[in-house]
C-alpha atoms as a PDB file:
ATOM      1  CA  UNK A   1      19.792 -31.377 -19.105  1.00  0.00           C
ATOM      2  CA  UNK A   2      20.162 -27.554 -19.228  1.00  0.00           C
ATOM      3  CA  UNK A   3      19.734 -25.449 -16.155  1.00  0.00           C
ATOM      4  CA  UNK A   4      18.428 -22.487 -15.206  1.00  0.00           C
ATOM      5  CA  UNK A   5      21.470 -19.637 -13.864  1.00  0.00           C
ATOM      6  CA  UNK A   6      21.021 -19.379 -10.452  1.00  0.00           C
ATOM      7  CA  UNK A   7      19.208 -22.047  -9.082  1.00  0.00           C
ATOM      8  CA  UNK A   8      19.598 -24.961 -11.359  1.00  0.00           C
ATOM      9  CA  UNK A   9      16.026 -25.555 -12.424  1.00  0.00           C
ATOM     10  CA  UNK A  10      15.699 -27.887 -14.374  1.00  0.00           C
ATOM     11  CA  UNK A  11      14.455 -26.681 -17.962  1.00  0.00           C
ATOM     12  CA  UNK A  12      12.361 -28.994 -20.143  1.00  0.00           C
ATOM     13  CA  UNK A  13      14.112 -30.133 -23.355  1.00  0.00           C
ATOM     14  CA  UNK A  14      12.450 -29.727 -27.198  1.00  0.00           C
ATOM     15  CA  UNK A  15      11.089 -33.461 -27.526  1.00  0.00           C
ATOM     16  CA  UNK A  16      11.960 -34.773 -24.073  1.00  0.00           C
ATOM     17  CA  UNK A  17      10.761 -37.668 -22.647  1.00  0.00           C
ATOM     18  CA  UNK A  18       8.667 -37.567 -19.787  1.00  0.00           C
ATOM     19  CA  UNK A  19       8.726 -33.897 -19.514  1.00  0.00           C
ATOM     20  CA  UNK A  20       6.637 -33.942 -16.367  1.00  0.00           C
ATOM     21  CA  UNK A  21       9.735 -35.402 -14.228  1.00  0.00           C
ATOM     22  CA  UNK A  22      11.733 -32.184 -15.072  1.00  0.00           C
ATOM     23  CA  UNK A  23       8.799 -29.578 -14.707  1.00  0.00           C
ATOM     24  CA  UNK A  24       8.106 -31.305 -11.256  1.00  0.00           C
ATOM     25  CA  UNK A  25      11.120 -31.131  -9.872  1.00  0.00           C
ATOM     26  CA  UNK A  26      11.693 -27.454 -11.081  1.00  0.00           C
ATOM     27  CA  UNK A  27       8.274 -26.789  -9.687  1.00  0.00           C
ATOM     28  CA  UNK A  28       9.654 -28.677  -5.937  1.00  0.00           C
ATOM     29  CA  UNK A  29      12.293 -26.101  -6.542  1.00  0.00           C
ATOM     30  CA  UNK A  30      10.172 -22.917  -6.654  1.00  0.00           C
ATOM     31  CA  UNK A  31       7.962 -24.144  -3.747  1.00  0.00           C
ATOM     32  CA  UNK A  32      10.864 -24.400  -1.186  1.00  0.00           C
ATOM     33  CA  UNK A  33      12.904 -21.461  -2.318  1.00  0.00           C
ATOM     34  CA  UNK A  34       9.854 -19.074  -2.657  1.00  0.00           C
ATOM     35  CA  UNK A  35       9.517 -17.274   0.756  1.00  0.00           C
ATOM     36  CA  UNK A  36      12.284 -19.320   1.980  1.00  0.00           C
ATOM     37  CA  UNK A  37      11.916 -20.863   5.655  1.00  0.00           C
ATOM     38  CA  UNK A  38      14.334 -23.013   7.200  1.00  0.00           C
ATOM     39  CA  UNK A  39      13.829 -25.332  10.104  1.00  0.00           C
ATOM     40  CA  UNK A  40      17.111 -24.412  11.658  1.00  0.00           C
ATOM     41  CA  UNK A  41      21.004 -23.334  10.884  1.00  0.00           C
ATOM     42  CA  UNK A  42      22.108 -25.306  13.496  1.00  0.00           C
ATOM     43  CA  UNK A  43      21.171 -28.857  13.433  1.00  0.00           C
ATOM     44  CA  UNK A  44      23.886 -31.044  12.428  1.00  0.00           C
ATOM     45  CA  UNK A  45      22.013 -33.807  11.530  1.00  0.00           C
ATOM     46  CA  UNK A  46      18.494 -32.230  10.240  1.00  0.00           C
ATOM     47  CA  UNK A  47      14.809 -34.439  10.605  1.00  0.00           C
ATOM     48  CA  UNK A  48      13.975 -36.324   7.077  1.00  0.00           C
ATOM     49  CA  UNK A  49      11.059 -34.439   6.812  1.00  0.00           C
ATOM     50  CA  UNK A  50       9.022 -34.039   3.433  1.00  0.00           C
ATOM     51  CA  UNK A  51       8.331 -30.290   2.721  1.00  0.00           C
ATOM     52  CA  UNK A  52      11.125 -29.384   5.597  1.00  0.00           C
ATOM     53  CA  UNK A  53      13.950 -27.283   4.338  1.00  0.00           C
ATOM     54  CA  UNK A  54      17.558 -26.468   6.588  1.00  0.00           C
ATOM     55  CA  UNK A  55      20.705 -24.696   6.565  1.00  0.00           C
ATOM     56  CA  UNK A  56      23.813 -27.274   6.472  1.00  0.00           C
ATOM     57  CA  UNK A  57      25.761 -26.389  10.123  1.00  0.00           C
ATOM     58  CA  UNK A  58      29.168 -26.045   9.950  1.00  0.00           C
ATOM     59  CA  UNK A  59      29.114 -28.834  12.317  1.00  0.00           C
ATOM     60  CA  UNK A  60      27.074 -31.305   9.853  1.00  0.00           C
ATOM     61  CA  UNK A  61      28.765 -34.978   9.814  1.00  0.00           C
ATOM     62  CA  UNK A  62      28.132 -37.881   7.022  1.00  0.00           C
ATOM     63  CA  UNK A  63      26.297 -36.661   3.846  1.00  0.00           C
ATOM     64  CA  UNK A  64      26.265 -33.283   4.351  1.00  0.00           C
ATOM     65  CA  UNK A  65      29.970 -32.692   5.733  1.00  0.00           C
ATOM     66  CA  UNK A  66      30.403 -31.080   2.239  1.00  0.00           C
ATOM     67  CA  UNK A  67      27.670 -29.187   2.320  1.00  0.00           C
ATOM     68  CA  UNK A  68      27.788 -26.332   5.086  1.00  0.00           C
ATOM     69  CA  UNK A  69      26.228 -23.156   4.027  1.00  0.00           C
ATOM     70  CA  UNK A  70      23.850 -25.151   1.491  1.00  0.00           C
ATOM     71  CA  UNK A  71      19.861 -24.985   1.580  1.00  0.00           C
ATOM     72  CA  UNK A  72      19.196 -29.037   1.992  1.00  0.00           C
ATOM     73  CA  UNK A  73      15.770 -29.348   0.978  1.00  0.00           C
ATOM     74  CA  UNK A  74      13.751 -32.764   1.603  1.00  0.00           C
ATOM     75  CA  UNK A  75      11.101 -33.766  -0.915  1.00  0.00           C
ATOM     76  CA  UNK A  76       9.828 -36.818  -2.114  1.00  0.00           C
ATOM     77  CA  UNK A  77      12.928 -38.430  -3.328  1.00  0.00           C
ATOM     78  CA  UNK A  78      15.059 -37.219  -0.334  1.00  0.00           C
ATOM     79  CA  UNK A  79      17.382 -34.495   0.242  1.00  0.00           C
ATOM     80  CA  UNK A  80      18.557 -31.853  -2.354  1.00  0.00           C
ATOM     81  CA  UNK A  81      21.341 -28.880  -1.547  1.00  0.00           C
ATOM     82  CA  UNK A  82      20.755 -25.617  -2.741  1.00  0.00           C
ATOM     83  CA  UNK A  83      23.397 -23.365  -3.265  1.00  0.00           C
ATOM     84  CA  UNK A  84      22.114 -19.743  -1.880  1.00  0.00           C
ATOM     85  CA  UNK A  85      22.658 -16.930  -3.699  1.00  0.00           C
ATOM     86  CA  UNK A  86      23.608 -13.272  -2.483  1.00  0.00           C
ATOM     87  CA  UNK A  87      20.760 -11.599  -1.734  1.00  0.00           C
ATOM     88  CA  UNK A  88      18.796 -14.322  -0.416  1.00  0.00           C
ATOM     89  CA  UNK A  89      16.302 -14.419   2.319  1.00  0.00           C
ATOM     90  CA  UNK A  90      15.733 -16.947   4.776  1.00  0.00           C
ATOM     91  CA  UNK A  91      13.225 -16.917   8.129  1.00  0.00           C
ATOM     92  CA  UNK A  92      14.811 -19.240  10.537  1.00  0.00           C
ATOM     93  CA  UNK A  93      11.421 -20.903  12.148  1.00  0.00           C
ATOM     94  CA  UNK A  94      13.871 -22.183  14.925  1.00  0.00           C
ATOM     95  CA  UNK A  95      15.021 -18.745  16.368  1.00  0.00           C
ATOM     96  CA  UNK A  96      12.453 -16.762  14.797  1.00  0.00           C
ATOM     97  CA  UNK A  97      14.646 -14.357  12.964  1.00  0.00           C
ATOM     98  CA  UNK A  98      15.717 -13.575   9.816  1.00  0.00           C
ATOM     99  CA  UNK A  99      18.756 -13.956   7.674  1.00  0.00           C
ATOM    100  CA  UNK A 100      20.072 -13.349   4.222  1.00  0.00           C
ATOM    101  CA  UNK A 101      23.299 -14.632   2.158  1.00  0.00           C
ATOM    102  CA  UNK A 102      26.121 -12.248   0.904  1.00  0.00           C
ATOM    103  CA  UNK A 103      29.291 -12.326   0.006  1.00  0.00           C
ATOM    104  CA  UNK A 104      29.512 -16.359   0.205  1.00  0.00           C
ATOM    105  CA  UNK A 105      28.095 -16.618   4.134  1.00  0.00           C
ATOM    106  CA  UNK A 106      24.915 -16.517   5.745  1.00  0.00           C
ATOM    107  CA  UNK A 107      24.580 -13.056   8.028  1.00  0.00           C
ATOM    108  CA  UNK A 108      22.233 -12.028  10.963  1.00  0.00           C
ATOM    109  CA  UNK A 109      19.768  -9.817  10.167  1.00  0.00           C
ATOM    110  CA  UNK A 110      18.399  -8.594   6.690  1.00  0.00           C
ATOM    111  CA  UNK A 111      20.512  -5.334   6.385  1.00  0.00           C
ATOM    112  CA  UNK A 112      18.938  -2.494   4.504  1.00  0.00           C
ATOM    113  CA  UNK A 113      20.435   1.483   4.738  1.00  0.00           C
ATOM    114  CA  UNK A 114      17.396   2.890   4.144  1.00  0.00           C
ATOM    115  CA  UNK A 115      13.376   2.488   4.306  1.00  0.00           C
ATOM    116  CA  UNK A 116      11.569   4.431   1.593  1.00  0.00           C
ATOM    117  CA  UNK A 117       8.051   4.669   0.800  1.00  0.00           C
ATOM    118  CA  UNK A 118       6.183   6.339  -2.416  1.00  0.00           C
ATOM    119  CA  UNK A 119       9.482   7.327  -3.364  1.00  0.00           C
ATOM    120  CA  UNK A 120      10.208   9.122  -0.041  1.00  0.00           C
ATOM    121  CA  UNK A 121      12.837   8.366   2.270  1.00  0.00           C
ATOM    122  CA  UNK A 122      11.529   7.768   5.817  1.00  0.00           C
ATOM    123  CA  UNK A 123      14.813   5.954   7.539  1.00  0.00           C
ATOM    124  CA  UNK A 124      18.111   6.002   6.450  1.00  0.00           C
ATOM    125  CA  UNK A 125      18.129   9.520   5.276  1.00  0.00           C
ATOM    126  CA  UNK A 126      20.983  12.171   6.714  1.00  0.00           C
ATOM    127  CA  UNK A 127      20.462  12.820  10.635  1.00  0.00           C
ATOM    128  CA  UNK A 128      18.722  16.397  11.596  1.00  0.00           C
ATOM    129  CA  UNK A 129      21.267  17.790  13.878  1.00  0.00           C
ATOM    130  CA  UNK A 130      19.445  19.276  17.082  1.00  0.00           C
ATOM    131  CA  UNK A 131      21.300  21.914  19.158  1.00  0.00           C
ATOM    132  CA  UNK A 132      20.531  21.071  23.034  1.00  0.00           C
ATOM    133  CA  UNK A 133      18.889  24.346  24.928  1.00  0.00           C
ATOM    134  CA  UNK A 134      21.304  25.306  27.492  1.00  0.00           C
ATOM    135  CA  UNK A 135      20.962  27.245  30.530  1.00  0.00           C
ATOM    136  CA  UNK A 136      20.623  30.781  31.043  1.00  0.00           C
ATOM    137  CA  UNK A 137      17.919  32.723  30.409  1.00  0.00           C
ATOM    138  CA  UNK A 138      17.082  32.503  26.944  1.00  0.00           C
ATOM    139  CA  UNK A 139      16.298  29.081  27.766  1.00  0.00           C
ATOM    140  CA  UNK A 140      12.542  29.359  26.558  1.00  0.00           C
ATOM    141  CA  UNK A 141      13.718  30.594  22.837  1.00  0.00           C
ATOM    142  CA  UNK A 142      15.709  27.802  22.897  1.00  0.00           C
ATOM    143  CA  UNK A 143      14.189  25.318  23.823  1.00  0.00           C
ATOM    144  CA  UNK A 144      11.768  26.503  20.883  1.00  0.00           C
ATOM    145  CA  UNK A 145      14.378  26.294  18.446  1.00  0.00           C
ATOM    146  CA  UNK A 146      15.247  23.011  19.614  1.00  0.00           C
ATOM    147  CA  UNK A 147      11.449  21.495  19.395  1.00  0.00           C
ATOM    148  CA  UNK A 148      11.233  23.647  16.051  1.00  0.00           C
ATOM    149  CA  UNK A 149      14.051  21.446  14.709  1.00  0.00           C
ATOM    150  CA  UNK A 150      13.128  18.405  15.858  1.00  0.00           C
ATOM    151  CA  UNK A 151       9.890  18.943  13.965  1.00  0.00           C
ATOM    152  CA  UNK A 152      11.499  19.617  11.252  1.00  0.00           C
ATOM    153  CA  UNK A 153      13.262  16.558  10.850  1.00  0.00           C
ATOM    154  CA  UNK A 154      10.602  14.016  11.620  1.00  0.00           C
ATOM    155  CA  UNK A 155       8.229  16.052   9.034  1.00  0.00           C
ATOM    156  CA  UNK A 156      11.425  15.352   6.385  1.00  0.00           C
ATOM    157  CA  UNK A 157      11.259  12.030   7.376  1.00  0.00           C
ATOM    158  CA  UNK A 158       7.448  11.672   7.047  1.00  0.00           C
ATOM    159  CA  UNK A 159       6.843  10.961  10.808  1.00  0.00           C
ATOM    160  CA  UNK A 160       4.771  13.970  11.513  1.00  0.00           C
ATOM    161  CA  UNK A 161       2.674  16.184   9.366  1.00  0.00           C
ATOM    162  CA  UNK A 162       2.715  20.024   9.166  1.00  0.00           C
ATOM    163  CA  UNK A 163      -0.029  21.887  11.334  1.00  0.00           C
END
């Protein structure tokens, strides 16, 4: 049977047999990878539950001692591991966070160094360095200079419009 690259879907064959066994299962596939949600990261002996999908703890015993890291994925025939791929996405329903694979490990967080938006950088971009008013008594001008630059840089990063 010939796979797919990253995920192993199963791809039908020219003439196959019972084709509808392979699309199905590449189909069970889809539906538990697409928008990924697992029940938990931490359970080392996750619920048999159809539709239910988990990240393998590094404390897992038995049948998935081999497995930690893995998406285990329970469907009508039982349990299936997934190997993740960098750059996935996963919403842990558990803890109510997100996380994302890299670099062979599940990380915290979905890590991104910037946020842009119609081609415009809003976060991430290079800081707007502000110059503190200090005492004395220009403090008016610059405390004006200070607001004026502030402006400035939440207008470049599309916070704030122009009056």
């Amino acid at each position: 049977m010939t796979t797919t690259t990253r995920y192993g879907l199963p791809q039908l064959q020219a003439g196959q047999a019972q084709k509808e066994i392979t699309h199905n299962e590449a189909v069970g596939r889809i539906d538990a990878l697409l928008h990924l949600v697992v029940e938990s990261r931490h359970s080392a002996v996750p619920a048999l539950a159809t539709g239910t999908a988990w990240i393998v703890a590094p404390s897992a015993a038995g049948a998935f001692a081999d497995q930690v890291g893995q998406i285990a994925v329970c469907d009508n025939n039982g349990w299936s591991m997934i190997a993740p791929r960098d750059g996935c996405i996963a919403f842990v329903r558990d803890e109510a966070v997100f996380i994302h694979f890299a670099a062979g490990m599940w990380r915290d967080g979905w890590t991104v160094s910037s946020l842009s938006i119609g081609g415009r950088t809003l976060l991430g971009g290079s800081n707007v360095g502000v110059v503190p008013p200090s005492g004395g008594s220009v403090i008016d001008s610059e405390a004006r200079a200070a607001i004026a630059q502030l402006l400035t840089g939440l207008r470049g990063l599309g916070l704030v419009d122009a009056a």
